[in-house]
Protein backbone atom coordinates (compact mmCIF):
# COMPACT_ATOMS: atom_id res chain seq x y z
CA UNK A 1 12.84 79.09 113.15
CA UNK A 2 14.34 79.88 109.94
CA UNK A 3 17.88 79.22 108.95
CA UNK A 4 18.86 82.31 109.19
CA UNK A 5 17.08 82.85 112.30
CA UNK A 6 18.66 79.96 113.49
CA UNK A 7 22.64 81.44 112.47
CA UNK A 8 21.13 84.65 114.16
CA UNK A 9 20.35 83.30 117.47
CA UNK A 10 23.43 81.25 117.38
CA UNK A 11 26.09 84.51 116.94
CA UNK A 12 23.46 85.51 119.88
CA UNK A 13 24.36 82.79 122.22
CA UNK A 14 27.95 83.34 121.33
CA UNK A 15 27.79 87.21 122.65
CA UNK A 16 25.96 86.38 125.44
CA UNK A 17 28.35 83.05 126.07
CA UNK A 18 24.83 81.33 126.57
CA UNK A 19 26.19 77.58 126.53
CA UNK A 20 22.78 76.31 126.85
CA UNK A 21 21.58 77.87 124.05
CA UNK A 22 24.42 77.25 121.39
CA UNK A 23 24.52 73.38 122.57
CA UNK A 24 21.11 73.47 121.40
CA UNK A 25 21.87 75.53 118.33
CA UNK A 26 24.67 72.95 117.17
CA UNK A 27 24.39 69.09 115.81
CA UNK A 28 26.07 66.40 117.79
CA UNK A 29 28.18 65.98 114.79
CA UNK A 30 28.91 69.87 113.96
CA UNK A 31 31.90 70.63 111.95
CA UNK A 32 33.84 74.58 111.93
CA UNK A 33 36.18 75.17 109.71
CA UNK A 34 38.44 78.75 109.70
CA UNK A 35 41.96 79.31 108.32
CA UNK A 36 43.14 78.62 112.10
CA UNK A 37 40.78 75.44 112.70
CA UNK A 38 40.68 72.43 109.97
CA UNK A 39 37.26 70.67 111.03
CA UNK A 40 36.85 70.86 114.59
CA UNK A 41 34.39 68.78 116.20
CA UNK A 42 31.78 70.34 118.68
CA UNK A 43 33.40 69.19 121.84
CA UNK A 44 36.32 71.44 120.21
CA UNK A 45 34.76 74.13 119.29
CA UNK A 46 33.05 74.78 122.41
CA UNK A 47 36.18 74.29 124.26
CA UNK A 48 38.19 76.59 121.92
CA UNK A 49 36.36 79.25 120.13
CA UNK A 50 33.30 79.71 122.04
CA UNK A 51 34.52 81.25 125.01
CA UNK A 52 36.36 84.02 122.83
CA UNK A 53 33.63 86.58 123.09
CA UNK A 54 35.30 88.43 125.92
CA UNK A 55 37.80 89.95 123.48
CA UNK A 56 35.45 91.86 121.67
CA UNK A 57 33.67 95.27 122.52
CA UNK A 58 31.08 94.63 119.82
CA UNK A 59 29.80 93.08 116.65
CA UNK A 60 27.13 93.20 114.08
CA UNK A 61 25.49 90.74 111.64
CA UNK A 62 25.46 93.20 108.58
CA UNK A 63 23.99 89.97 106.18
CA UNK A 64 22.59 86.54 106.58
CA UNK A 65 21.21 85.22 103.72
CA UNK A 66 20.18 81.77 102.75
CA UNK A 67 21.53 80.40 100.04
CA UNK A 68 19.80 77.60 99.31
CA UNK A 69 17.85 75.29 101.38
CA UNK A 70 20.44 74.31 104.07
CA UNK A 71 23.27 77.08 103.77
CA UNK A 72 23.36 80.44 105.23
CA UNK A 73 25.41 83.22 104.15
CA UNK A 74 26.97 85.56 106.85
CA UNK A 75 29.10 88.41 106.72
CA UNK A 76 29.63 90.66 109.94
CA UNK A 77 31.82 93.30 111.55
CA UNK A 78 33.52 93.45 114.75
CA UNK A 79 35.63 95.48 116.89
CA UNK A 80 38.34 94.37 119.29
CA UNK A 81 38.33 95.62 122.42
CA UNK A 82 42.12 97.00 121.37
CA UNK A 83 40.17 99.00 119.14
CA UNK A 84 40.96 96.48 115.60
CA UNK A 85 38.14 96.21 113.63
CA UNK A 86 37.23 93.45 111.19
CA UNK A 87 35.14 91.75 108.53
CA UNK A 88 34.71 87.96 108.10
CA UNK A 89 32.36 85.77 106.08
CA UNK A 90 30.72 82.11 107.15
CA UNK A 91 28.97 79.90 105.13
CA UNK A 92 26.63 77.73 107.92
CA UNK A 93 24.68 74.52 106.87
CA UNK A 94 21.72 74.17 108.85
CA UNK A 95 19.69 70.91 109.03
CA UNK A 96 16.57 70.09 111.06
CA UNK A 97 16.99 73.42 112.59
CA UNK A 98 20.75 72.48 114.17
CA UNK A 99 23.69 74.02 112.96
CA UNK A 100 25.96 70.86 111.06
CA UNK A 101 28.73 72.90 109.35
CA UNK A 102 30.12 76.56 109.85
CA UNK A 103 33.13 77.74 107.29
CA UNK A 104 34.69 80.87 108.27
CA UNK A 105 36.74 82.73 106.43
CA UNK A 106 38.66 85.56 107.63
CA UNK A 107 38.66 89.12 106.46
CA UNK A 108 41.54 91.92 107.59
CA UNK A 109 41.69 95.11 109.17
CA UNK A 110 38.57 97.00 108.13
CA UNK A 111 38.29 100.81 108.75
CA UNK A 112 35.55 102.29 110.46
CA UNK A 113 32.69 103.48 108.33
């Protein structure tokens, strides 16, 4: 797989709350980083963010680009299932195809269309 297709199948695992499949997505020594979570380890990560998904009624990668050879550039939309709708932006480092590094930066409410 390709880096990006590697960030892809990992938001994929993360909607479908495949643990199997994002374990295997993620390095043993994975970092995230977001304005609510200052380098989390895996172990973290799984336990905290992961199982999130439930609160949303849909989302949608609408760019993943690489930047370079390791980094991945993501920007995607959601909508809560209260109806919020947002717009955030991660920069992912991806090594040996495993995910090492994912900074996530928060966007605000975003209006539909």
């Amino acid at each position: 797989m390709s880096n990006v297709e590697v960030v892809r199948a990992a938001f994929a695992a993360y909607l479908a709350q495949d643990r199997a499949a994002i374990d295997r997505l993620l390095a043993e020594d994975f970092v995230f980083t977001s304005p609510q979570d200052d380098h989390i380890d895996k172990a973290t990560f799984l336990e905290i963010c992961f199982p999130t998904a439930d609160r949303l009624r849909r989302q949608e990668i609408l760019d993943a680009v690489a930047i370079d050879d390791e980094q991945v550039y993501v920007r995607y939309a959601y909508e809560l299932k209260t109806g919020e709708r947002h717009r955030n932006v991660e920069v992912q480092t991806v090594r040996d195809g495993r995910i090492t590094e994912a900074q996530v930066y928060f966007g605000g409410h975003f209006p539909e269309g």
